[in-house]
N, C-alpha and C. Protein backbone atom coordinates (compact mmCIF):
# COMPACT_ATOMS: atom_id res chain seq x y z
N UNK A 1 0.83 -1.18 0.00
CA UNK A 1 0.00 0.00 0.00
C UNK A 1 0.88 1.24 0.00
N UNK A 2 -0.08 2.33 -0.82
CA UNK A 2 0.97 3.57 -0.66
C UNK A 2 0.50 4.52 0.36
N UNK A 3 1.14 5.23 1.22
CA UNK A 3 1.10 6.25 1.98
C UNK A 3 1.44 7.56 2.05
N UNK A 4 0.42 8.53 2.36
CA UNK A 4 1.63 9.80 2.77
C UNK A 4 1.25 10.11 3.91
N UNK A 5 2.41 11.13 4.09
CA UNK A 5 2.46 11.19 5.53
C UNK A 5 1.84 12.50 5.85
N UNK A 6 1.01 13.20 6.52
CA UNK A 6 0.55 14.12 6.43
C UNK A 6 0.99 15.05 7.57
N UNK A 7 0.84 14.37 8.80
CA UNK A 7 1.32 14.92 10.00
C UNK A 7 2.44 14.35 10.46
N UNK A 8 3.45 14.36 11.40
CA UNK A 8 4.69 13.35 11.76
C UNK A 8 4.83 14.22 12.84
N UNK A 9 5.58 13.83 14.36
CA UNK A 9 6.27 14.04 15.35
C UNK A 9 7.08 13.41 16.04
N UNK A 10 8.22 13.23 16.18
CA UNK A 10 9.14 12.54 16.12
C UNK A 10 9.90 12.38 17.84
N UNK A 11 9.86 11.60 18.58
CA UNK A 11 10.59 11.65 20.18
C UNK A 11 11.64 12.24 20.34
N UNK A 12 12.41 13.32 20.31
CA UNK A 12 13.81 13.59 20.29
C UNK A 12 14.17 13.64 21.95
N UNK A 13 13.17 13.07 22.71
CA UNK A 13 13.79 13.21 23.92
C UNK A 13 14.75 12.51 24.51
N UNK A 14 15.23 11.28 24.40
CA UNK A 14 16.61 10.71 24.20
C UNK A 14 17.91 11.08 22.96
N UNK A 15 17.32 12.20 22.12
CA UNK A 15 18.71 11.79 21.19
C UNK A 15 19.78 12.64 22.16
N UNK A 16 21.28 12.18 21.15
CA UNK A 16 22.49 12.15 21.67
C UNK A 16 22.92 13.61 21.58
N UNK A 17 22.23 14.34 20.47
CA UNK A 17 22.49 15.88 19.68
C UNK A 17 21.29 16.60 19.93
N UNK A 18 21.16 17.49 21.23
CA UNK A 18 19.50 18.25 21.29
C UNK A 18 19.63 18.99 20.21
N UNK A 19 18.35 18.81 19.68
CA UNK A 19 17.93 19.92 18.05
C UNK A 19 17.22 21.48 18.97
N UNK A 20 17.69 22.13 18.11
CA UNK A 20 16.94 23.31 18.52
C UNK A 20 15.48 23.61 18.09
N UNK A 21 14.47 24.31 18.05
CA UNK A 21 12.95 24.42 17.68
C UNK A 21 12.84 23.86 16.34
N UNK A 22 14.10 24.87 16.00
CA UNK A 22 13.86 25.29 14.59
C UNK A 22 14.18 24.03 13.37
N UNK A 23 15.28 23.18 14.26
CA UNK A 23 16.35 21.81 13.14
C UNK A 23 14.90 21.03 13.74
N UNK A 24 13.96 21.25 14.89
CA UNK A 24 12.91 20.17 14.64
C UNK A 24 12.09 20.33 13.92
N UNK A 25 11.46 21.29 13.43
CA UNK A 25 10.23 21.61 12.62
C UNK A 25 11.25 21.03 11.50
N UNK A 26 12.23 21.67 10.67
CA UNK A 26 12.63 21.31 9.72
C UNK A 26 12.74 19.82 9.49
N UNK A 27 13.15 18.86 10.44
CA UNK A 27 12.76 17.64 10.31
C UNK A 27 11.54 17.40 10.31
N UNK A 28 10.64 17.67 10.93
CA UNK A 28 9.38 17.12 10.69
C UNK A 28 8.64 17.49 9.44
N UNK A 29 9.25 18.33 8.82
CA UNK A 29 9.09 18.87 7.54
C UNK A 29 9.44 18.21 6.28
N UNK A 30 10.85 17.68 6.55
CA UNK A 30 11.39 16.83 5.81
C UNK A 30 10.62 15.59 5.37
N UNK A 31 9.43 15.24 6.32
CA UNK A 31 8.75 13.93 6.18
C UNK A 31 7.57 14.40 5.59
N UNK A 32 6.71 15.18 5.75
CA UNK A 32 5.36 15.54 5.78
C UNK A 32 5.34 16.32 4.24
N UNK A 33 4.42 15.21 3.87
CA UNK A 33 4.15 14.76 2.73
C UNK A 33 4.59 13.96 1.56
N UNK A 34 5.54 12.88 2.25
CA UNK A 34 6.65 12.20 1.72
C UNK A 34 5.56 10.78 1.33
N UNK A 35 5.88 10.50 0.23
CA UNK A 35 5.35 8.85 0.35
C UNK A 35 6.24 7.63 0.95
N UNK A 36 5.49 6.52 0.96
CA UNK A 36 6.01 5.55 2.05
C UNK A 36 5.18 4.29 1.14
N UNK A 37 5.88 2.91 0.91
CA UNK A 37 5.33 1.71 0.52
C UNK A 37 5.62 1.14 2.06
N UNK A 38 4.43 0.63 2.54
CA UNK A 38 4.45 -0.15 3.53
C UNK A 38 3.03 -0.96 3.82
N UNK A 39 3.12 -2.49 4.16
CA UNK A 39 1.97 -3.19 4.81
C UNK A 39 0.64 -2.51 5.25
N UNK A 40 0.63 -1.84 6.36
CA UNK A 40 -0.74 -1.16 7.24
C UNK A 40 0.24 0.09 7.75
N UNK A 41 -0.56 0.11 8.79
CA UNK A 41 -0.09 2.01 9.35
C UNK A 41 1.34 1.06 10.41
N UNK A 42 1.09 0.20 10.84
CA UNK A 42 2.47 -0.37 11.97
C UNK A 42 3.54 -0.07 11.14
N UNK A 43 3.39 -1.07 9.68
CA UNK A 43 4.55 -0.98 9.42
C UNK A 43 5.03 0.21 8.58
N UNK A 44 4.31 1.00 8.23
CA UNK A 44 4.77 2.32 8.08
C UNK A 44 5.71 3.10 9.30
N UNK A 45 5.04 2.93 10.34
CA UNK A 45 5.94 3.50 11.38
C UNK A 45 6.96 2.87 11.64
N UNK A 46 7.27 1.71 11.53
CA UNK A 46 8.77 1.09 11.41
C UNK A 46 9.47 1.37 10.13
N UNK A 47 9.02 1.61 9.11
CA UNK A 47 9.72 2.31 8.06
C UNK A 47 10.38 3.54 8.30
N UNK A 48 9.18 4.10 8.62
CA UNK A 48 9.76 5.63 9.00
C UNK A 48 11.29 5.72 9.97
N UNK A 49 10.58 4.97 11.04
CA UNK A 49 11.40 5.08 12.28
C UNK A 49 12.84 4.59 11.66
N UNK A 50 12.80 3.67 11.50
CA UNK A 50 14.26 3.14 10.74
C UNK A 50 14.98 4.21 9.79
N UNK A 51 14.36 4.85 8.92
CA UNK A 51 14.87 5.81 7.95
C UNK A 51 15.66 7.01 8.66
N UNK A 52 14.46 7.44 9.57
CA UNK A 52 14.92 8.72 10.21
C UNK A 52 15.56 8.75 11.57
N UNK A 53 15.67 7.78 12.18
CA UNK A 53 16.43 7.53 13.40
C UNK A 53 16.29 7.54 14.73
N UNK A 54 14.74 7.83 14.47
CA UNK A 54 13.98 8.53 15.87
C UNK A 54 12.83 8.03 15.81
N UNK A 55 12.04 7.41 17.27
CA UNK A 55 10.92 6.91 17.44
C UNK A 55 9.79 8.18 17.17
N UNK A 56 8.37 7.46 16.54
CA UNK A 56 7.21 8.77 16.41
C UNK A 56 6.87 8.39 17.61
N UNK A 57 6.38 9.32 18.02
CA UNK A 57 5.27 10.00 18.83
C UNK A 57 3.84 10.12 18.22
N UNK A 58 3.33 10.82 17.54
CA UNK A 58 2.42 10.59 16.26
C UNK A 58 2.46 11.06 14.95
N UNK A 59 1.48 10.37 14.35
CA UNK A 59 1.46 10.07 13.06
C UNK A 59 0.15 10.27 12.22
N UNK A 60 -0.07 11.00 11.25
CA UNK A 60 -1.28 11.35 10.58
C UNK A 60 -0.94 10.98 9.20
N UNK A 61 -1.67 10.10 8.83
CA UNK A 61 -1.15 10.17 7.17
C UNK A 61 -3.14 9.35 6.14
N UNK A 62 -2.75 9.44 5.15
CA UNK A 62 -3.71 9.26 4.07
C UNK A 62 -2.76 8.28 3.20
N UNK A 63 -3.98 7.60 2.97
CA UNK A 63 -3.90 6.07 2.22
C UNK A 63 -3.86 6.27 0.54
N UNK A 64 -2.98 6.20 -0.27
CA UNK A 64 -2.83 6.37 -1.50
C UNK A 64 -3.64 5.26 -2.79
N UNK A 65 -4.58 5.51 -3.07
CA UNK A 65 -5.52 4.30 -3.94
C UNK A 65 -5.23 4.94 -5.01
N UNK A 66 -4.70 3.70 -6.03
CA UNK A 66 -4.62 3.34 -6.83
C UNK A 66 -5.22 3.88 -8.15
């Protein structure tokens, strides 16, 4: 199935490098509206998560038909 991602928020509360406001919006930016091939919505979020390096928090996206 195809996906996009519409909304994204990402946990940065463990990373190793604190982002400032601004390097976070820009990441969350970086995703939102990105497509994604994945199974259901789980494994979308393990896609994601793997790509970008950081666990979501949440996730809003729309289902791409065919």
């Amino acid at each position: 199935m195809q996906f996009q991602v519409t909304n994204i928020e990402f946990d940065f509360e463990d990373a190793l490098y604190p982002m400032s406001e601004e390097e976070c919006a820009e990441f969350f930016d970086d995703y939102i509206g990105t497509h994604w091939e994945a199974d259901d919505g789980d494994d979308l979020v393990e896609e994601i998560t793997c790509a970008a390096g950081y666990c979501i928090k949440s996730i809003d996206y729309r289902i791409i038909l065919d």
